[in-house]
C-alpha atoms as a PDB file:
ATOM      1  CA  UNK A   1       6.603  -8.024  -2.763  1.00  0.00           C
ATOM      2  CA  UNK A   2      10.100  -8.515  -3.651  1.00  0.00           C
ATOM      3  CA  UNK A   3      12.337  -6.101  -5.925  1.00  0.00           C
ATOM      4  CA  UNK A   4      15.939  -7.009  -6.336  1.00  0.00           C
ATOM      5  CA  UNK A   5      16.527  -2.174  -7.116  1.00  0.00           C
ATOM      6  CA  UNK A   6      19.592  -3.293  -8.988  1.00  0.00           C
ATOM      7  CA  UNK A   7      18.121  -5.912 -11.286  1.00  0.00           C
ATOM      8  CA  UNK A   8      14.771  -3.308 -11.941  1.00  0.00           C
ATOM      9  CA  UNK A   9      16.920  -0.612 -12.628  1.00  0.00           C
ATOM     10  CA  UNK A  10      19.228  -2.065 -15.047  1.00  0.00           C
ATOM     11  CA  UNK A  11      16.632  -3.868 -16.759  1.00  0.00           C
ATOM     12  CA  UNK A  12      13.364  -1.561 -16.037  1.00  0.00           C
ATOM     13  CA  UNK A  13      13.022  -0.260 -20.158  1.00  0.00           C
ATOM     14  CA  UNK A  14      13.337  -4.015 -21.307  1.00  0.00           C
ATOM     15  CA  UNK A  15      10.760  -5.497 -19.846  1.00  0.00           C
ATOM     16  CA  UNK A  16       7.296  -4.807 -22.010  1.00  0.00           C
ATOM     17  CA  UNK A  17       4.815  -4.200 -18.716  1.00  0.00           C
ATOM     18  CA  UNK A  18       7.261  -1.457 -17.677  1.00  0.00           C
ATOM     19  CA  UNK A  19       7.682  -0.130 -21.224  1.00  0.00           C
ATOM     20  CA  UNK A  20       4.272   0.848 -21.504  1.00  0.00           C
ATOM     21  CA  UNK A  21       4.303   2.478 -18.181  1.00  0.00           C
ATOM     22  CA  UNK A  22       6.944   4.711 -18.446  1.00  0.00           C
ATOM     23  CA  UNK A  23       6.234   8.026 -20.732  1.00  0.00           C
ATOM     24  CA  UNK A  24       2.383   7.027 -20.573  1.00  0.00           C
ATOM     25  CA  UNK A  25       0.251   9.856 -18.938  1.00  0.00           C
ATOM     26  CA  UNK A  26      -2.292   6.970 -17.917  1.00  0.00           C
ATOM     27  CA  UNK A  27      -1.622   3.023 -16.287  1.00  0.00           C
ATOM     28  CA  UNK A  28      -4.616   0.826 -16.622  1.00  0.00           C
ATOM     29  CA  UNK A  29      -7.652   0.086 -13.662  1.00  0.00           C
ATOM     30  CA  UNK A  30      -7.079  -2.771 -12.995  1.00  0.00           C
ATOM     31  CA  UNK A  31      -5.515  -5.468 -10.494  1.00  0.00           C
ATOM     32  CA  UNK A  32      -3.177  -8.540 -11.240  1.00  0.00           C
ATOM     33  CA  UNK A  33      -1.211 -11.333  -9.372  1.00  0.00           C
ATOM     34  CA  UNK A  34       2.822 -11.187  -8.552  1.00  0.00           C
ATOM     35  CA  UNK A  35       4.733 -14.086  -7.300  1.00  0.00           C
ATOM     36  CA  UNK A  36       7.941 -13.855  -6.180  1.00  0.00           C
ATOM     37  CA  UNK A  37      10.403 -15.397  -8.641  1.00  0.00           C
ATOM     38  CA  UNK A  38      11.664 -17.805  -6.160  1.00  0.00           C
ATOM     39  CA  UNK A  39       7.984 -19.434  -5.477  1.00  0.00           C
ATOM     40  CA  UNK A  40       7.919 -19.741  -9.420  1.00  0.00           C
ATOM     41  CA  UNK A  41      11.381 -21.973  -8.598  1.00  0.00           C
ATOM     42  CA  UNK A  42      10.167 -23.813  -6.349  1.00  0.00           C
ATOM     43  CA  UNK A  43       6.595 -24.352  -7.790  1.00  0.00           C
ATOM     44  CA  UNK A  44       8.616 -26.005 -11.072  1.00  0.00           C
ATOM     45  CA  UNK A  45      10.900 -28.268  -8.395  1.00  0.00           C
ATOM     46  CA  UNK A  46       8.329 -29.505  -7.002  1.00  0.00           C
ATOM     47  CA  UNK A  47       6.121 -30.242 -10.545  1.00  0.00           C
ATOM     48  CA  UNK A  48       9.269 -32.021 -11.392  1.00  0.00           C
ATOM     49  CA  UNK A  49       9.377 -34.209  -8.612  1.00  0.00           C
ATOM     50  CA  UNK A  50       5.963 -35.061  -8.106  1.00  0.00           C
ATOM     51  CA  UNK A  51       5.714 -37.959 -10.342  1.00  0.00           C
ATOM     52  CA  UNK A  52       1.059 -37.427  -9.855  1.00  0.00           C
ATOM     53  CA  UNK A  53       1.521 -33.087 -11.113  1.00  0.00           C
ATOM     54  CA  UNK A  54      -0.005 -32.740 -14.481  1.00  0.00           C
ATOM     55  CA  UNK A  55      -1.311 -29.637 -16.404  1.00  0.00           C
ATOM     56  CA  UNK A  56      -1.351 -26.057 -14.989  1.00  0.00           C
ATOM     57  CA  UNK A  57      -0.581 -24.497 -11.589  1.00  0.00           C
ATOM     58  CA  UNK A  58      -1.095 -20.721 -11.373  1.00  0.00           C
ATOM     59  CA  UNK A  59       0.398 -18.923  -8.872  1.00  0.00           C
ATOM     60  CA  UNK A  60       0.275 -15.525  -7.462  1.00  0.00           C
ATOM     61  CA  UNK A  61       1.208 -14.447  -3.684  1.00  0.00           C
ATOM     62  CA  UNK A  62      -0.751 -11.337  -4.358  1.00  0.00           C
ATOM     63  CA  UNK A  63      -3.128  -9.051  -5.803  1.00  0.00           C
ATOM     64  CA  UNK A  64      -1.798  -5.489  -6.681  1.00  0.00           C
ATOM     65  CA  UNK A  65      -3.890  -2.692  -8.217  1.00  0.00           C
ATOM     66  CA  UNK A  66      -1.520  -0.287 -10.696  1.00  0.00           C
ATOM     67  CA  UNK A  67      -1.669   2.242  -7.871  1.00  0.00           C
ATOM     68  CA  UNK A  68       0.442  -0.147  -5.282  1.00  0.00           C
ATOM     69  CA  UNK A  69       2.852  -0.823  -8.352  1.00  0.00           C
ATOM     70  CA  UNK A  70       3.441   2.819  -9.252  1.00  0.00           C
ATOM     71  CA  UNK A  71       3.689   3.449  -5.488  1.00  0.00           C
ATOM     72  CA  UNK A  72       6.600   1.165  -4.927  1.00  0.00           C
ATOM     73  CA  UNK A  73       7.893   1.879  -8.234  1.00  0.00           C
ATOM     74  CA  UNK A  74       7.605   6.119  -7.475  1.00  0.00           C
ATOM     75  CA  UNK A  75       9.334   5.396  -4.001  1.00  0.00           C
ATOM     76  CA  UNK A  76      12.281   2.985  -5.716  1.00  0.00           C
ATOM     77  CA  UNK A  77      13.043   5.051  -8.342  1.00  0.00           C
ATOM     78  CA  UNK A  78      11.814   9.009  -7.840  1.00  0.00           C
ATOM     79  CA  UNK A  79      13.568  10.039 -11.226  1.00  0.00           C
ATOM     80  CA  UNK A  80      11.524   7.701 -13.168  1.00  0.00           C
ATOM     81  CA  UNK A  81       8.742   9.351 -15.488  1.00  0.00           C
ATOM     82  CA  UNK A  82       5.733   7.008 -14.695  1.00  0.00           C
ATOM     83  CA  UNK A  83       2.183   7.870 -14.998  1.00  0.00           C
ATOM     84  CA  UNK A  84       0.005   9.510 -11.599  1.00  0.00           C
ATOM     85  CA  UNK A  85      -3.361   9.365 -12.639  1.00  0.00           C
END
């Protein structure tokens, strides 16, 4: 997983997902998808030019429980107040 630490950490509070997280005591069991936002990109080039792509492509590079993201997020950014448990 990519994270640009400059981009994150001026924009960390105004993103909603994040929002919740930070402050909470709690983060939620369970596991979602991440895509890099350069796949995204490219997935919407190549919808464009593929005169045959209708409807919906989902996308996702990887599964991540909230433990991985508040490990990686913990590591990035040690002075952040996100949840443990």
């Amino acid at each position: 997983m990519y994270f640009n630490n400059s981009l994150i950490a001026s924009r960390l509070n105004g993103f909603s997902f994040f929002r919740r997280l930070t402050g909470s005591e709690y983060y939620p069991d369970l596991a979602c998808p991440w895509v890099h936002v350069k796949d995204v990109v490219e997935a919407h080039i190549r919808a464009f030019e593929t005169p045959s792509a209708n409807g919906r492509y989902p996308l996702g590079e990887r599964v991540l429980h909230f433990t991985d993201i508040l490990k990686i997020l913990h590591e990035s950014y040690p002075s952040l107040k996100l949840p443990d448990k």
